[in-house]
PDB file of N, CA and C in Angstrom:
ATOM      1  N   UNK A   1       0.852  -1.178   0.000  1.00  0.00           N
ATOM      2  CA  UNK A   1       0.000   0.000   0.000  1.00  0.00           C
ATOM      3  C   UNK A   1       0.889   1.229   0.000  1.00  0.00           C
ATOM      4  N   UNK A   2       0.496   2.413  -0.568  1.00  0.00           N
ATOM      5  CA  UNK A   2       1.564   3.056  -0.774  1.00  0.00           C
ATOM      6  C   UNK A   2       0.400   4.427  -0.856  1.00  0.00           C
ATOM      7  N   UNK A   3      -0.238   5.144   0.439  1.00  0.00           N
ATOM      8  CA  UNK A   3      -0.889   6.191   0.655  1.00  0.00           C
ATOM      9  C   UNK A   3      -0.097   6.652   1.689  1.00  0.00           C
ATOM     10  N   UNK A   4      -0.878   8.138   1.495  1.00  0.00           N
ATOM     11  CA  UNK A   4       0.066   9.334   2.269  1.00  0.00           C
ATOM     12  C   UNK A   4      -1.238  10.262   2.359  1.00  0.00           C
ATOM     13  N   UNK A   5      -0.815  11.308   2.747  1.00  0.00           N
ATOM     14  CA  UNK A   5      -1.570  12.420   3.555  1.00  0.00           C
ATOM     15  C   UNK A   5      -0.294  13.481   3.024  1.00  0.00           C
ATOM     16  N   UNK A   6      -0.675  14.270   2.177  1.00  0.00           N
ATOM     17  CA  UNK A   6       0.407  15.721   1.949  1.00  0.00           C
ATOM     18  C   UNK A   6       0.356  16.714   3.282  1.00  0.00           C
ATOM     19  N   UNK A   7      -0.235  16.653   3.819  1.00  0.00           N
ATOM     20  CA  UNK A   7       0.135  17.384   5.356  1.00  0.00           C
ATOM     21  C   UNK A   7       0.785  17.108   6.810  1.00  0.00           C
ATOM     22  N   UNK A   8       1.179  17.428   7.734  1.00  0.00           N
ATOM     23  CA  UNK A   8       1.976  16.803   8.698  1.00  0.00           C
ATOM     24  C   UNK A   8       1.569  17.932   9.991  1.00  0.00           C
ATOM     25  N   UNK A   9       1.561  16.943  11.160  1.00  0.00           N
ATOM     26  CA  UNK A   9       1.767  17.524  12.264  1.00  0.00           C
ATOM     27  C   UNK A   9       3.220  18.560  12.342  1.00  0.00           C
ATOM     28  N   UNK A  10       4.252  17.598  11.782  1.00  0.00           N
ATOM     29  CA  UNK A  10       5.499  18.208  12.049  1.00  0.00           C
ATOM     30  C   UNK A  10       6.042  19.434  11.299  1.00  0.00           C
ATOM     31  N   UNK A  11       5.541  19.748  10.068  1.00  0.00           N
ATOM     32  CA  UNK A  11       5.776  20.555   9.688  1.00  0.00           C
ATOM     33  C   UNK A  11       5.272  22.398  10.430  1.00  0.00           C
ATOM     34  N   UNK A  12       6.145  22.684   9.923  1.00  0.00           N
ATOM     35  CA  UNK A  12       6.186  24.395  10.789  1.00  0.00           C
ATOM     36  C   UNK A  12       4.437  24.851  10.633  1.00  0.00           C
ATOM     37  N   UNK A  13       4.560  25.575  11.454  1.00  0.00           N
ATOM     38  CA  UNK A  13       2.911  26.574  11.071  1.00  0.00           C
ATOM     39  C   UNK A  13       2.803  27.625   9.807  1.00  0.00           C
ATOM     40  N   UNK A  14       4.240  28.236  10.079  1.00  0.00           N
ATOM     41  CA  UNK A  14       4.042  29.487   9.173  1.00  0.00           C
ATOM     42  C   UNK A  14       6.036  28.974   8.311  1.00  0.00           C
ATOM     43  N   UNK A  15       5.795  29.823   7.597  1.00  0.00           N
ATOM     44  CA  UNK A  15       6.841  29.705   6.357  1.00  0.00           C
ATOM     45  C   UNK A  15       8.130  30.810   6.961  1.00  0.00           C
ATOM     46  N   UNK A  16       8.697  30.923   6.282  1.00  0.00           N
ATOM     47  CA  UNK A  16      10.323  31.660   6.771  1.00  0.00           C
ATOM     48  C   UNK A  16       9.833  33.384   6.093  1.00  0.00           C
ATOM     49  N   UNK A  17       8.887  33.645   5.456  1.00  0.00           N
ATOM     50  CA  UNK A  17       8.159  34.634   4.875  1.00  0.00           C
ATOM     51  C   UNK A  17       7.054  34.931   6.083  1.00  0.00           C
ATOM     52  N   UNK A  18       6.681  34.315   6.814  1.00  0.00           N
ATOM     53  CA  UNK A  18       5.801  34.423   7.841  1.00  0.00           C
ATOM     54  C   UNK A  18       4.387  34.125   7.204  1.00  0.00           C
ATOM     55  N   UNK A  19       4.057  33.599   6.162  1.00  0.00           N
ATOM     56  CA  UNK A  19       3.035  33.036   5.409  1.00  0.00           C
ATOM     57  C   UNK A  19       2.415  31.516   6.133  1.00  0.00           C
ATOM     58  N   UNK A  20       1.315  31.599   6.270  1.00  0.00           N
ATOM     59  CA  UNK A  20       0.677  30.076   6.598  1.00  0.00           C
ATOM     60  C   UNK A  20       1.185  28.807   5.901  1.00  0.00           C
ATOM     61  N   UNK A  21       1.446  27.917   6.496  1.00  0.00           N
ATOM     62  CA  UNK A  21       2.124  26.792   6.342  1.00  0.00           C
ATOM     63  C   UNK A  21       1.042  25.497   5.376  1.00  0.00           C
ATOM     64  N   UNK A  22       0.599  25.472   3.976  1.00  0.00           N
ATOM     65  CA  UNK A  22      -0.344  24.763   3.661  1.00  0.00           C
ATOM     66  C   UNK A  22      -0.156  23.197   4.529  1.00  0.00           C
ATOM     67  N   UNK A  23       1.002  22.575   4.245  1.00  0.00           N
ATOM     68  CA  UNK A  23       0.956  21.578   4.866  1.00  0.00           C
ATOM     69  C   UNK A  23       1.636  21.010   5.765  1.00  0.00           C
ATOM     70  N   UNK A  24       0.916  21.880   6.825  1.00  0.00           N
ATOM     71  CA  UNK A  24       0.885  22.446   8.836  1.00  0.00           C
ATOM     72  C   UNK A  24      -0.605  21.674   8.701  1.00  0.00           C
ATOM     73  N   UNK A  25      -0.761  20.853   9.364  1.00  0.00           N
ATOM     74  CA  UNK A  25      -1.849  20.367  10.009  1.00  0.00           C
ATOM     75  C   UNK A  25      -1.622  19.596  11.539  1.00  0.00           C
ATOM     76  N   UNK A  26      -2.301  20.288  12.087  1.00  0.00           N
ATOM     77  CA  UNK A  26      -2.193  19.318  13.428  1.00  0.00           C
ATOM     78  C   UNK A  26      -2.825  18.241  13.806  1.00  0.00           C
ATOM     79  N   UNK A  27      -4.087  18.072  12.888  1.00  0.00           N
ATOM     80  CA  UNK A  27      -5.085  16.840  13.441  1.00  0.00           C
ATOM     81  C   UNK A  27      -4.523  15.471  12.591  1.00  0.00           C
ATOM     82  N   UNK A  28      -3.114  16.086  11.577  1.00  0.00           N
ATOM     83  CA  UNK A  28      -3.137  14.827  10.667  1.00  0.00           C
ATOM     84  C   UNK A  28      -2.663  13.699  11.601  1.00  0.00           C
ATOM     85  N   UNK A  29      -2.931  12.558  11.287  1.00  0.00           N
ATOM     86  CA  UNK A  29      -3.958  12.061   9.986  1.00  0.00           C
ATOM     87  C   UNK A  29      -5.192  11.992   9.981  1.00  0.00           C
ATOM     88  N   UNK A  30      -5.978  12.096  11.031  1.00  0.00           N
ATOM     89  CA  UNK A  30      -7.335  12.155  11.315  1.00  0.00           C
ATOM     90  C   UNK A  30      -7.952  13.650  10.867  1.00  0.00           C
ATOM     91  N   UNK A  31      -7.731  13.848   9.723  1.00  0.00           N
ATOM     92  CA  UNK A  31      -8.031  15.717   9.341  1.00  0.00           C
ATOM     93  C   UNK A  31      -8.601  15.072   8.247  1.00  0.00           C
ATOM     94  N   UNK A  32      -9.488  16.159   7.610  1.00  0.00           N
ATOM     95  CA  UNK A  32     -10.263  16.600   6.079  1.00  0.00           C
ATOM     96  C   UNK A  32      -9.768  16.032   5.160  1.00  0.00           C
ATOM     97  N   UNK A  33      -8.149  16.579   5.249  1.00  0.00           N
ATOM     98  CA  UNK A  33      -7.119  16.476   3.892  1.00  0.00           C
ATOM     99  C   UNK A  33      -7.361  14.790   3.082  1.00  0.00           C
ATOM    100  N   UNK A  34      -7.342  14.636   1.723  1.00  0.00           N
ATOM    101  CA  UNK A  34      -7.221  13.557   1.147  1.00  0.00           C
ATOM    102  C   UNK A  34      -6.324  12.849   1.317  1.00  0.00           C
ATOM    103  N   UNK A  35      -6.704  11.508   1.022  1.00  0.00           N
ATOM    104  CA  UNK A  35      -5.133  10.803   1.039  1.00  0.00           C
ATOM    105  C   UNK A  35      -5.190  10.612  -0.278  1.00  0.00           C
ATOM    106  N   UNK A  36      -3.588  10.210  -0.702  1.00  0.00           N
ATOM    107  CA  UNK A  36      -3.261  10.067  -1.937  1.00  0.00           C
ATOM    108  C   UNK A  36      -2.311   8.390  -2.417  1.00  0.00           C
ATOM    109  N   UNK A  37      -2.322   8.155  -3.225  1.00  0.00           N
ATOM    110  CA  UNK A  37      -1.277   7.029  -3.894  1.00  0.00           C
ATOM    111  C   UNK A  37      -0.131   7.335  -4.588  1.00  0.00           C
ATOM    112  N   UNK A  38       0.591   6.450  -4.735  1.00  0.00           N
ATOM    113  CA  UNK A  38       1.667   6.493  -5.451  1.00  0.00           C
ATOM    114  C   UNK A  38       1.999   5.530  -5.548  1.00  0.00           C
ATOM    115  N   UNK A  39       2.497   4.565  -6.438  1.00  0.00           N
ATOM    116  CA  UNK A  39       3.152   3.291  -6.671  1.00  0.00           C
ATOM    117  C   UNK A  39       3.383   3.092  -8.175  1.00  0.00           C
ATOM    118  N   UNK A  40       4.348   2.043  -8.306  1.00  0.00           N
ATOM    119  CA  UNK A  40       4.722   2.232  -9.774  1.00  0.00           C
ATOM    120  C   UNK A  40       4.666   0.774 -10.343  1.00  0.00           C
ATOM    121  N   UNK A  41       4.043   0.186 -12.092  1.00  0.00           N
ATOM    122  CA  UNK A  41       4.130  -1.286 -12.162  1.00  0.00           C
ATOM    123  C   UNK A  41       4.829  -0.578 -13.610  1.00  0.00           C
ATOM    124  N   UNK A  42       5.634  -1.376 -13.738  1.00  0.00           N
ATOM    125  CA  UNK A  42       6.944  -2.388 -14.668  1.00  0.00           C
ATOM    126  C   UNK A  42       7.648  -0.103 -15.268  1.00  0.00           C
ATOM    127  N   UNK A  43       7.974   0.108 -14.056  1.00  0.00           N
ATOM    128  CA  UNK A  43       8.838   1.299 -14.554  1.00  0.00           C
ATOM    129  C   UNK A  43       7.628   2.709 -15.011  1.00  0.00           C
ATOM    130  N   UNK A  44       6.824   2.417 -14.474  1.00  0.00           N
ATOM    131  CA  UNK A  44       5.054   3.420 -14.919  1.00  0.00           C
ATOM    132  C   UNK A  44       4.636   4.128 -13.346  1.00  0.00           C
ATOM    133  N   UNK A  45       5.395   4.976 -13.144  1.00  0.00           N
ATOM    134  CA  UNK A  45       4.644   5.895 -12.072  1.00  0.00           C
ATOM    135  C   UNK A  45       2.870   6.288 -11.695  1.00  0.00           C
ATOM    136  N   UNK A  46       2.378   5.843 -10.876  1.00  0.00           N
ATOM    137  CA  UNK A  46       1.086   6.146 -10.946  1.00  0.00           C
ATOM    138  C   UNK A  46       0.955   6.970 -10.145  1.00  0.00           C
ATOM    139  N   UNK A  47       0.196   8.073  -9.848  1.00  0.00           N
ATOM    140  CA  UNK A  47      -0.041   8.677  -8.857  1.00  0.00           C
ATOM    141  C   UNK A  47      -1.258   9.487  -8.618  1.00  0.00           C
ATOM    142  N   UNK A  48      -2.070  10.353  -7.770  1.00  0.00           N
ATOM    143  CA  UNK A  48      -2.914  11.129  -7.929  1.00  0.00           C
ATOM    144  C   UNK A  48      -3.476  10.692  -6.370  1.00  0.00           C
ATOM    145  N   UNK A  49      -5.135  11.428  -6.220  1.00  0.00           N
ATOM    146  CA  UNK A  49      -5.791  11.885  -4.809  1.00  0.00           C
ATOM    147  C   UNK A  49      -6.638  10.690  -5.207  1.00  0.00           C
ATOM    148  N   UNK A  50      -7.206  10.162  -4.642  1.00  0.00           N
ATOM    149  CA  UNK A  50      -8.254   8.989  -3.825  1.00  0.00           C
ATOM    150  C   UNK A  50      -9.574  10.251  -3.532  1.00  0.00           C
ATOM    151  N   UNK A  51      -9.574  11.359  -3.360  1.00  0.00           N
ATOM    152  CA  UNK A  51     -10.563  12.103  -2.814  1.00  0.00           C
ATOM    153  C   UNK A  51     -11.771  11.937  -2.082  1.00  0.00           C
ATOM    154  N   UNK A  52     -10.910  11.430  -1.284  1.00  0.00           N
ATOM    155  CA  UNK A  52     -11.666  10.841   0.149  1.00  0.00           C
ATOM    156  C   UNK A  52     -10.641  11.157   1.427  1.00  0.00           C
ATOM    157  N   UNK A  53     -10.840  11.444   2.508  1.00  0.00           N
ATOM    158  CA  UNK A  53     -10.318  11.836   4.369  1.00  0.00           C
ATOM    159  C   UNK A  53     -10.148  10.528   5.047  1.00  0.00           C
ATOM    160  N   UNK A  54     -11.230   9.563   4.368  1.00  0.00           N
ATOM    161  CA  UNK A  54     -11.107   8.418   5.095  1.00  0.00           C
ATOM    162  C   UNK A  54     -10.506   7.147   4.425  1.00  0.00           C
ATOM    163  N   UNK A  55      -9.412   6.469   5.100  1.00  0.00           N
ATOM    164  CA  UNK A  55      -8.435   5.894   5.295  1.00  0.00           C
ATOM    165  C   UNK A  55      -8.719   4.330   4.884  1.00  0.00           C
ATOM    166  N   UNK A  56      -9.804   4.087   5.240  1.00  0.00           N
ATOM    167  CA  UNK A  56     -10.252   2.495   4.663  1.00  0.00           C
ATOM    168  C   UNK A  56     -11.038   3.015   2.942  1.00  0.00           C
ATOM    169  N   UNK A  57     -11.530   3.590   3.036  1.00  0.00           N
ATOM    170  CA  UNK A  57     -11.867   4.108   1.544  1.00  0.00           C
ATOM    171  C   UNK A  57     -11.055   3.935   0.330  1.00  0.00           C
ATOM    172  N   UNK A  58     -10.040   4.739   1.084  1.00  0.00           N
ATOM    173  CA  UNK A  58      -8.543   5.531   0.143  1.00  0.00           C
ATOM    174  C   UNK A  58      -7.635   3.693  -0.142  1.00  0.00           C
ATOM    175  N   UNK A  59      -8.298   3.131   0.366  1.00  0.00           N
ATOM    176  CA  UNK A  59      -7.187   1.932   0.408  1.00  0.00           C
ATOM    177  C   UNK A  59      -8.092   1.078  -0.663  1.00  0.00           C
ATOM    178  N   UNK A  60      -9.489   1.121  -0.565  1.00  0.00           N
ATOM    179  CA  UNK A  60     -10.074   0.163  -1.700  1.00  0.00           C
ATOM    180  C   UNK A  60     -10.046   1.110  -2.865  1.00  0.00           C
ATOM    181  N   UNK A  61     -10.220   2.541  -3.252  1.00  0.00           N
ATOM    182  CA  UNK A  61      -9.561   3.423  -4.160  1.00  0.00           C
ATOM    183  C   UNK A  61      -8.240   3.086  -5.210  1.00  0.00           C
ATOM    184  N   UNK A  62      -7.719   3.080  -4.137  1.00  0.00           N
ATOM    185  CA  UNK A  62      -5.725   2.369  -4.810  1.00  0.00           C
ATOM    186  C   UNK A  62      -5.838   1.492  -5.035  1.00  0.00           C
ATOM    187  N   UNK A  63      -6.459   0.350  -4.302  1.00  0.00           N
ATOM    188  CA  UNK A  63      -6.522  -1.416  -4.834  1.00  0.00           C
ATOM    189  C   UNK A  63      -6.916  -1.356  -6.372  1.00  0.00           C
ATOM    190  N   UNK A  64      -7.769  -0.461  -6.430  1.00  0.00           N
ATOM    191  CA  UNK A  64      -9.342  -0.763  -7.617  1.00  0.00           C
ATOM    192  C   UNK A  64      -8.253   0.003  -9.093  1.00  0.00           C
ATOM    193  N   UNK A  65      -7.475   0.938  -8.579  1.00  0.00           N
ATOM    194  CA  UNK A  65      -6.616   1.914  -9.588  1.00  0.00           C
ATOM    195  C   UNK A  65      -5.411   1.073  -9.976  1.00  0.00           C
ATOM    196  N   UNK A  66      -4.990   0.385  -8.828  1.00  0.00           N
ATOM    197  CA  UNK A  66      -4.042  -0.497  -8.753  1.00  0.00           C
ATOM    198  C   UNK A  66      -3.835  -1.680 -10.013  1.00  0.00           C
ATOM    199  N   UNK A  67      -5.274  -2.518  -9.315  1.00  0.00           N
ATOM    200  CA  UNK A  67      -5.640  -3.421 -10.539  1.00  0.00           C
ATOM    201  C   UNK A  67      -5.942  -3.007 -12.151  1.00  0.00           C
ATOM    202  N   UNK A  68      -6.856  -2.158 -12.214  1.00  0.00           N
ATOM    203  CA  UNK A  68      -6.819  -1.236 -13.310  1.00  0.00           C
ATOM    204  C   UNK A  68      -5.494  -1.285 -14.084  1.00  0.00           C
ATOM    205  N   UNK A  69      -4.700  -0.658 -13.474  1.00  0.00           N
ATOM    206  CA  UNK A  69      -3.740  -0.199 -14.383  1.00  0.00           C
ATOM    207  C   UNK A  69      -2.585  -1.585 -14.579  1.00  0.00           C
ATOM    208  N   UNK A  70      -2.810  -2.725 -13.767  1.00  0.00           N
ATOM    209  CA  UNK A  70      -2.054  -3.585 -13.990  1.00  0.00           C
ATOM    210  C   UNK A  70      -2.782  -4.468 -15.057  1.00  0.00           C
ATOM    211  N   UNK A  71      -3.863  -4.679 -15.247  1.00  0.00           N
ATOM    212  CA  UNK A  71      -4.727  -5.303 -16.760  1.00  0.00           C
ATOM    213  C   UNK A  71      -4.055  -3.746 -18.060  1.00  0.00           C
ATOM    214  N   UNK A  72      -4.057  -2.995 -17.934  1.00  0.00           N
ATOM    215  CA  UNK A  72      -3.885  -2.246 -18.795  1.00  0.00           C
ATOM    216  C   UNK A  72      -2.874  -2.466 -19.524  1.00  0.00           C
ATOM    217  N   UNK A  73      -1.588  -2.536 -18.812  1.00  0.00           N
ATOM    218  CA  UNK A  73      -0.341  -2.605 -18.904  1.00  0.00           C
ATOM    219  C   UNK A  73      -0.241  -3.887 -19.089  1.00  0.00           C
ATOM    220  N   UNK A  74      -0.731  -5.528 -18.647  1.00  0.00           N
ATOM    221  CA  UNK A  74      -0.927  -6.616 -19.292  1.00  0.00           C
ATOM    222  C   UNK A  74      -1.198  -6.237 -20.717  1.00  0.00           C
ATOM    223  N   UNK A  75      -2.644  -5.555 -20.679  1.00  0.00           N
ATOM    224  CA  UNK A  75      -3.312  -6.022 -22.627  1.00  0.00           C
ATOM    225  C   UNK A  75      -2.061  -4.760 -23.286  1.00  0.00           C
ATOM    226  N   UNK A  76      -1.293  -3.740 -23.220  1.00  0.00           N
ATOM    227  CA  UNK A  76      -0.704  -3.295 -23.447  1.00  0.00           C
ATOM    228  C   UNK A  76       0.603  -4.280 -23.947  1.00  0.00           C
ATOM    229  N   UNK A  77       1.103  -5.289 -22.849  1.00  0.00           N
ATOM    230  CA  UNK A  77       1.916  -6.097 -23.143  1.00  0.00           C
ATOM    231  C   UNK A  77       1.662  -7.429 -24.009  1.00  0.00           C
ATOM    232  N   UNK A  78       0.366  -7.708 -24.175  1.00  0.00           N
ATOM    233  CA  UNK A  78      -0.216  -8.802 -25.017  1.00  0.00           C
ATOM    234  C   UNK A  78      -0.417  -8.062 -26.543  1.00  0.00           C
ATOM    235  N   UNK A  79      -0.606  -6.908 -27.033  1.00  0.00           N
ATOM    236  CA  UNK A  79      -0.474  -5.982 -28.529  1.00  0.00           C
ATOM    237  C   UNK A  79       0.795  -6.118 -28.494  1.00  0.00           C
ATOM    238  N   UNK A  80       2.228  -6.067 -27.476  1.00  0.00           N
ATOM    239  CA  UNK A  80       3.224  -5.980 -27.972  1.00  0.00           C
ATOM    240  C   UNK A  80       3.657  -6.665 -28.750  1.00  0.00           C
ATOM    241  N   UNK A  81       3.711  -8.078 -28.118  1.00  0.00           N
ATOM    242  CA  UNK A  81       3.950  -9.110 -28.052  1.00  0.00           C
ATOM    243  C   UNK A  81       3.393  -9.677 -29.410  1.00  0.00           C
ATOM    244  N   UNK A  82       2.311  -9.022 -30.044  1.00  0.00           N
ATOM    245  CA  UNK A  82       1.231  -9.688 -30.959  1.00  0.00           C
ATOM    246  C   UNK A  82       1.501  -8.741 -32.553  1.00  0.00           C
ATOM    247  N   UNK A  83       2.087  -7.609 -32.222  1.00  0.00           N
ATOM    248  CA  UNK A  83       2.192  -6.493 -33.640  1.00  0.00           C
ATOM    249  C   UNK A  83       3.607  -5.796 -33.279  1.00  0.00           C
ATOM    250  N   UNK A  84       4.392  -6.101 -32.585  1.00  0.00           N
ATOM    251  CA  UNK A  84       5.768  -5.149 -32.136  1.00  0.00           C
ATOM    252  C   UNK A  84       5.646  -4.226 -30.919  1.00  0.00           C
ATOM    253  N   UNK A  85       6.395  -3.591 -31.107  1.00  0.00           N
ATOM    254  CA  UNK A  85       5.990  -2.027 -30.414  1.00  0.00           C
ATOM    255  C   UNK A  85       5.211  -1.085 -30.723  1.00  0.00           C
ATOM    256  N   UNK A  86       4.348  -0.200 -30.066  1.00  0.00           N
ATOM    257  CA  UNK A  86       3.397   0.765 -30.862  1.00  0.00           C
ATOM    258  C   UNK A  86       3.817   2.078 -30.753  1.00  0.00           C
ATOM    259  N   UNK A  87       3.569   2.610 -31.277  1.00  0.00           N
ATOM    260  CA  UNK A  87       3.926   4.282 -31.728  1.00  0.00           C
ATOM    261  C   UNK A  87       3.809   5.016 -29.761  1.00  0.00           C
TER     262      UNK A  87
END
C-alpha cells in the first residue's frame, strides 16, 4: 500500500516569509485532507488523490486503480507481443 496524507503535524505553522504553512496540520492524519497514492508497475509511475479523508476508503480506491492499471499494462503487453511495439 503506498498512501500518504500531503500534510503533517510536524511541519512548521508558518513559512520563513511568515506566510501560513499549507501543509501544517495538526489533526493529521485524522483531518479533512485527502489521502493520496503512489506506486509504480513495470517502470510506470502512478499517482494522484483517492478524494476521500477516510483511510479504509482511500485503500479500496488504490486497490481498484491499482488493478486497473495492472490489466492495462498486461493487454498493453499482449499488442506488444502480438504487432511489435506501438507508436
Amino acid at each position: 500500500m503506498s498512501l500518504r496524507k500531503r500534510c503533517s503535524r510536524t511541519e512548521p505553522a508558518t513559512l520563513t516569509d511568515g506566510s501560513p504553512n499549507q501543509l501544517h496540520c495538526p489533526a493529521s492524519p485524522r483531518c479533512e485532507h485527502h489521502w493520496h497514492y503512489d506506486f509504480q508497475i513495470n517502470h510506470a509511475r502512478h499517482r494522484g488523490t483517492t478524494d476521500t479523508a477516510d483511510k479504509h476508503k482511500a485503500r479500496d480506491i488504490e486497490a481498484n486503480i491499482r488493478g486497473f492499471s495492472m490489466e492495462s499494462t498486461a493487454f498493453a503487453g499482449s499488442l506488444t507481443s502480438r504487432f511489435g511495439r506501438l507508436p
